[in-house]
Protein backbone atom coordinates (compact mmCIF):
# COMPACT_ATOMS: atom_id res chain seq x y z
CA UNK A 1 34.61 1.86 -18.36
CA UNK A 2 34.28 5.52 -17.25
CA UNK A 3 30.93 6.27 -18.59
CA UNK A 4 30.18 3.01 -16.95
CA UNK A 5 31.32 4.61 -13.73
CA UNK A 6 29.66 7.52 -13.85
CA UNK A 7 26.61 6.11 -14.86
CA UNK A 8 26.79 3.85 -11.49
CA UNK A 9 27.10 7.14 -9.48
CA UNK A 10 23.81 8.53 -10.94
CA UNK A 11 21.52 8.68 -7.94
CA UNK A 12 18.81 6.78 -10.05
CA UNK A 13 20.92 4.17 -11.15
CA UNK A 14 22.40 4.00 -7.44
CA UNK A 15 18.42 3.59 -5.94
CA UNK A 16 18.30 0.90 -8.78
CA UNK A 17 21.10 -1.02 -7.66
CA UNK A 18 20.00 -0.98 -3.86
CA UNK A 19 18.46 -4.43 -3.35
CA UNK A 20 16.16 -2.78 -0.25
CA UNK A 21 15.21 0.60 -1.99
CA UNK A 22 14.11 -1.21 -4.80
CA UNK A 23 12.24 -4.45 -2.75
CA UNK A 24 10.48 -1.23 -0.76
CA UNK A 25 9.42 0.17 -4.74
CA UNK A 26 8.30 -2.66 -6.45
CA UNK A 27 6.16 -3.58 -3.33
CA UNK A 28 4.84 -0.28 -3.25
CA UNK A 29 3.59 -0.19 -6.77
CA UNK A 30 2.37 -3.71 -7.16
CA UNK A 31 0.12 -3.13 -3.61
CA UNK A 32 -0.92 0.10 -4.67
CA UNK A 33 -2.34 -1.04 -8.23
CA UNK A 34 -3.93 -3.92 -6.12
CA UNK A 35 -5.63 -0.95 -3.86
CA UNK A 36 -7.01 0.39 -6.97
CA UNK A 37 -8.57 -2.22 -8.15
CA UNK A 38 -10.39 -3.66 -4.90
CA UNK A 39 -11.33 0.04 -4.52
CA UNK A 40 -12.98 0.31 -7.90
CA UNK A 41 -14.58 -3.29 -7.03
CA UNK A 42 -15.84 -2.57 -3.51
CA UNK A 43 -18.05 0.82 -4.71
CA UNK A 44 -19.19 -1.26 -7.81
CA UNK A 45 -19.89 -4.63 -5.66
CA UNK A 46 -21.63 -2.13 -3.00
CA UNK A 47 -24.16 -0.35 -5.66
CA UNK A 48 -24.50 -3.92 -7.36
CA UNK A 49 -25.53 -4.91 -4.12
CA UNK A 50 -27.71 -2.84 -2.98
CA UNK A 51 -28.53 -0.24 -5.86
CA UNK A 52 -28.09 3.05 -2.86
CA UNK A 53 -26.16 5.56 -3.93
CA UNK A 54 -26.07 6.75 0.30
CA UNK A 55 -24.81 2.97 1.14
CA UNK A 56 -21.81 2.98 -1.65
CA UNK A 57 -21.15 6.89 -0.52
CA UNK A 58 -20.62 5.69 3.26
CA UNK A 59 -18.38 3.05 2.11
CA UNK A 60 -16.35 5.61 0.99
CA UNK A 61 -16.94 7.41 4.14
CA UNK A 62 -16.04 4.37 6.13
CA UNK A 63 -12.49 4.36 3.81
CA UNK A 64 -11.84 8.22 4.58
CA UNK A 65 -12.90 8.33 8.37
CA UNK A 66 -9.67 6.59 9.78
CA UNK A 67 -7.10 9.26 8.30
CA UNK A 68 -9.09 11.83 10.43
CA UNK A 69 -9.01 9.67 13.76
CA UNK A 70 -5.43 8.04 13.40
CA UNK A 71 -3.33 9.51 11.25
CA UNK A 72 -2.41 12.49 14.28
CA UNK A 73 -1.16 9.20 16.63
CA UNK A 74 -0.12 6.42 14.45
CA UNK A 75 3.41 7.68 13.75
CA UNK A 76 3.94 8.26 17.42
CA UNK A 77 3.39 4.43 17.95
CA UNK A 78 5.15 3.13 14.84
CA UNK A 79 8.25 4.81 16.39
CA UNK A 80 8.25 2.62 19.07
CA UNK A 81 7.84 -0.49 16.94
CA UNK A 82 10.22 -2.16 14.26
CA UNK A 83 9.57 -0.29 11.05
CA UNK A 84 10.23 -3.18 8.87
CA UNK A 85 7.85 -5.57 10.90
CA UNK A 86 5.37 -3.02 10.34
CA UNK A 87 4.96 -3.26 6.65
CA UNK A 88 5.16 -6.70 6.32
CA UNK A 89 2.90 -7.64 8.95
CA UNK A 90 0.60 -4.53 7.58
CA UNK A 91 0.67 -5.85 4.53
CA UNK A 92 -0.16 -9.70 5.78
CA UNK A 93 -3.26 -7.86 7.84
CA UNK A 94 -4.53 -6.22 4.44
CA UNK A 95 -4.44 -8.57 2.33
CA UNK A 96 -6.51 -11.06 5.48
CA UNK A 97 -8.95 -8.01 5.47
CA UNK A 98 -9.41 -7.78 2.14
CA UNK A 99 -10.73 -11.14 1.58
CA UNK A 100 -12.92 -11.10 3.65
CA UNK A 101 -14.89 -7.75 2.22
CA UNK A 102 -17.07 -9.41 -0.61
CA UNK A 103 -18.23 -12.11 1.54
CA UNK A 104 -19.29 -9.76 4.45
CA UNK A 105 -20.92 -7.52 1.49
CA UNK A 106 -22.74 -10.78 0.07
CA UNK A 107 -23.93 -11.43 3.49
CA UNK A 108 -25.20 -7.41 4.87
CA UNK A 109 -23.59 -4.68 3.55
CA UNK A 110 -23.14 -3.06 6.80
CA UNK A 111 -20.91 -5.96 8.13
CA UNK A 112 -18.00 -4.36 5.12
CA UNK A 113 -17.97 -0.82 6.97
CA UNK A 114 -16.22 -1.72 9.80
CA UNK A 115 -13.60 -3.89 7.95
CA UNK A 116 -13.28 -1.14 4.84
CA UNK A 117 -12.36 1.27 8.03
CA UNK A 118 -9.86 -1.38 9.34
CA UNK A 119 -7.76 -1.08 5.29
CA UNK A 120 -7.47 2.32 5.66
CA UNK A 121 -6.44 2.04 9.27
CA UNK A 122 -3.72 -0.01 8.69
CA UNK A 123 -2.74 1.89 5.99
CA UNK A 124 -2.63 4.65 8.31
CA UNK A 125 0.13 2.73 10.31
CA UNK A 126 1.85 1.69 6.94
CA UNK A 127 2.43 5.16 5.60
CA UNK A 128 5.02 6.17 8.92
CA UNK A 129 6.64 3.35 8.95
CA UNK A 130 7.62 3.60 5.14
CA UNK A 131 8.31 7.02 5.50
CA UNK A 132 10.87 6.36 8.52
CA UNK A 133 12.64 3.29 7.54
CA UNK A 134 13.34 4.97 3.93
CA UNK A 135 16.93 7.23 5.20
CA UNK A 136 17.87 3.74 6.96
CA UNK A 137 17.82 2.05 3.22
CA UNK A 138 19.05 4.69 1.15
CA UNK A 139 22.23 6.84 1.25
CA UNK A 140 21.33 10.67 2.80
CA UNK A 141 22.21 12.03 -0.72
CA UNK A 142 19.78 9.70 -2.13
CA UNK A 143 16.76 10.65 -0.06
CA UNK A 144 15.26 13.00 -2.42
CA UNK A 145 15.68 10.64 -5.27
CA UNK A 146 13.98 8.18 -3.14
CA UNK A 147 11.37 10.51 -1.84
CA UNK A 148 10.87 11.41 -5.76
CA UNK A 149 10.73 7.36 -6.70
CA UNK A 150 8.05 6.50 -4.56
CA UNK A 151 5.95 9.55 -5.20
CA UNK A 152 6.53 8.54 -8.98
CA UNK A 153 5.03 5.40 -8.29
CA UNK A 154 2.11 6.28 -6.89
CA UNK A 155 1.53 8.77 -9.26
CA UNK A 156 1.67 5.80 -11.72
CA UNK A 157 -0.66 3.51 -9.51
CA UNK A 158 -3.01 6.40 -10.30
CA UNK A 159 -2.53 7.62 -13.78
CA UNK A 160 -2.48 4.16 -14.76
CA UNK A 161 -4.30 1.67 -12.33
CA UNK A 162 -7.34 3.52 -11.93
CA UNK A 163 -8.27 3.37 -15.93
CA UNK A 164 -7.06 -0.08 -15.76
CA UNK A 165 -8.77 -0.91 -12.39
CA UNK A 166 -12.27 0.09 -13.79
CA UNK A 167 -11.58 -2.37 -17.05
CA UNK A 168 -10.42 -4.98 -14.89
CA UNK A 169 -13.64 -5.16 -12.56
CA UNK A 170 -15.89 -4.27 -15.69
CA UNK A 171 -14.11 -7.55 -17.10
CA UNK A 172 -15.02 -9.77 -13.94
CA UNK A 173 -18.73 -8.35 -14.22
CA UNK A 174 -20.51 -10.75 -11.80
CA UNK A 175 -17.11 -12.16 -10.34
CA UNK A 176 -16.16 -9.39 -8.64
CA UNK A 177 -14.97 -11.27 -5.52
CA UNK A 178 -11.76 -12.13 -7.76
CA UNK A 179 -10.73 -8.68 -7.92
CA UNK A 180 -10.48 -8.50 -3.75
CA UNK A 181 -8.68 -11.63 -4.17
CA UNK A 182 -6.34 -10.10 -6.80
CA UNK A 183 -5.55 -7.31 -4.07
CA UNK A 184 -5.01 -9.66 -1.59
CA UNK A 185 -2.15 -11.50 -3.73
CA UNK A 186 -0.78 -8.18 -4.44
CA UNK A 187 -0.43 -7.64 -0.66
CA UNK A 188 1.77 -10.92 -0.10
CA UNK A 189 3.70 -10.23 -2.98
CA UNK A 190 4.68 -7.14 -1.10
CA UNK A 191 5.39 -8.37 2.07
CA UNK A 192 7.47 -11.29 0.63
CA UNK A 193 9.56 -8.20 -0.55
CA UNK A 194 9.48 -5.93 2.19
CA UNK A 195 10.63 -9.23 4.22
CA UNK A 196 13.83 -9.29 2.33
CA UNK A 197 14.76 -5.39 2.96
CA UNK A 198 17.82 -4.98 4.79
CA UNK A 199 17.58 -2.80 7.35
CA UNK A 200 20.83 -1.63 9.43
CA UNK A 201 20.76 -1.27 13.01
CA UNK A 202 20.55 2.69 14.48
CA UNK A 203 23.65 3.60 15.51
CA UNK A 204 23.35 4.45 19.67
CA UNK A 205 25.29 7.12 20.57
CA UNK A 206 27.55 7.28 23.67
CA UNK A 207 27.07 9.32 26.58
C-alpha cells in the first residue's frame, strides 16, 4: 500500500491521474499527428496539382507568414477571452478549414493560400491559450512536468507522425482529399476533449 502511495505522488503519475491535464494531452497529440499528415498532403496535393515547385513553396509561405504577423498580438487578445472556449472552438474552426483545402486546390490553387494562412492563424491563437490555461489544470509543482508532457508530445507528433504522415498520403496516392479529412476528424476528437477540461474559476482578490 505504501509503494502504492508513493507511486500516486509521482508528478507523472499525478498529471496521469488529472482527468483535464490528460483530456488537454491526448488532444494535443491526436491533432498534432492530424497536422502532420494534412501538411504532408497539402505540399504533395499542391505539386500533384500543378507540378511548380514556386506554387507548393508559397504554400508553405502562406503556412509560415501568420506567425510573423500575429503571433506578437494574439496572446494579448486570448487574455481577454475564455481560454478553454478558445481551443475548442479553435479546434472546431480547423478542422471546418481544413476541409475545405483540397476542394479549393481542385478548383485554383490560389483559392488554398488564403485558407492555409487562416490554419496557421488560428493556431496562432491556440498556442496562448494552451499555454495559459495549463497552471489553472495542473498543481504549481506540476507545471514543469506538464510543460515537459506536452513538449514530449510534440516531439513525438514529429519523430513519429512525419515518417508516418508521408506513408499515409503515399498510401491514399490519388485520394488525397481523405487525408484533410483525416485531420479534420482529428480536430473534433480534440475539441470533444478539450470540452470536458475542467477549468476552475480565478480566484479575485479583495481590495
Amino acid at each position: 500500500r505504501s509503494l502504492l502511495a508513493r507511486a500516486r505522488r509521482h508528478p507523472w503519475v499525478r498529471l496521469a491521474l488529472n482527468g483535464s491535464f490528460s483530456a488537454l494531452w491526448a488532444g494535443q497529440l491526436i491533432s498534432q499527428f492530424g497536422d502532420r499528415v494534412h501538411q504532408v498532403a497539402l505540399f504533395a496535393l499542391v505539386y500533384t496539382i500543378t507540378g511548380s515547385a514556386l506554387a507548393t513553396a508559397l504554400a508553405f509561405f502562406a503556412a509560415t507568414l501568420p506567425n510573423l504577423i500575429l503571433s506578437p498580438i494574439a496572446g494579448a487578445y486570448v487574455d481577454r477571452w475564455n481560454t478553454r472556449q478558445v481551443l475548442v472552438v479553435s479546434d472546431i474552426l480547423r478542422a471546418a478549414v481544413v476541409l475545405l483545402i483540397p476542394v479549393a486546390v481542385l478548383v485554383n490553387v490560389a483559392f488554398a493560400y488564403p485558407l492555409v494562412f487562416a490554419m496557421t492563424a488560428i493556431t496562432i491563437f491556440f498556442r496562448p491559450a494552451k499555454t495559459a490555461i495549463l497552471p489553472r489544470i495542473v498543481r504549481d509543482e506540476d507545471l514543469l512536468q506538464a510543460n515537459s508532457a506536452l513538449w514530449v508530445g510534440e516531439t513525438i507528433a514529429d519523430v513519429i507522425g512525419y515518417p508516418l504522415a508521408g506513408l499515409f498520403v503515399a498510401f491514399l496516392a490519388s485520394s488525397l482529399p481523405l487525408a484533410f479529412w483525416f485531420d479534420a476528424a482529428t480536430y473534433l476528437a480534440s475539441a470533444v476533449l478539450l470540452a470536458g477540461i475542467a477549468v476552475p474559476k480565478l480566484r479575485q482578490s479583495r481590495a
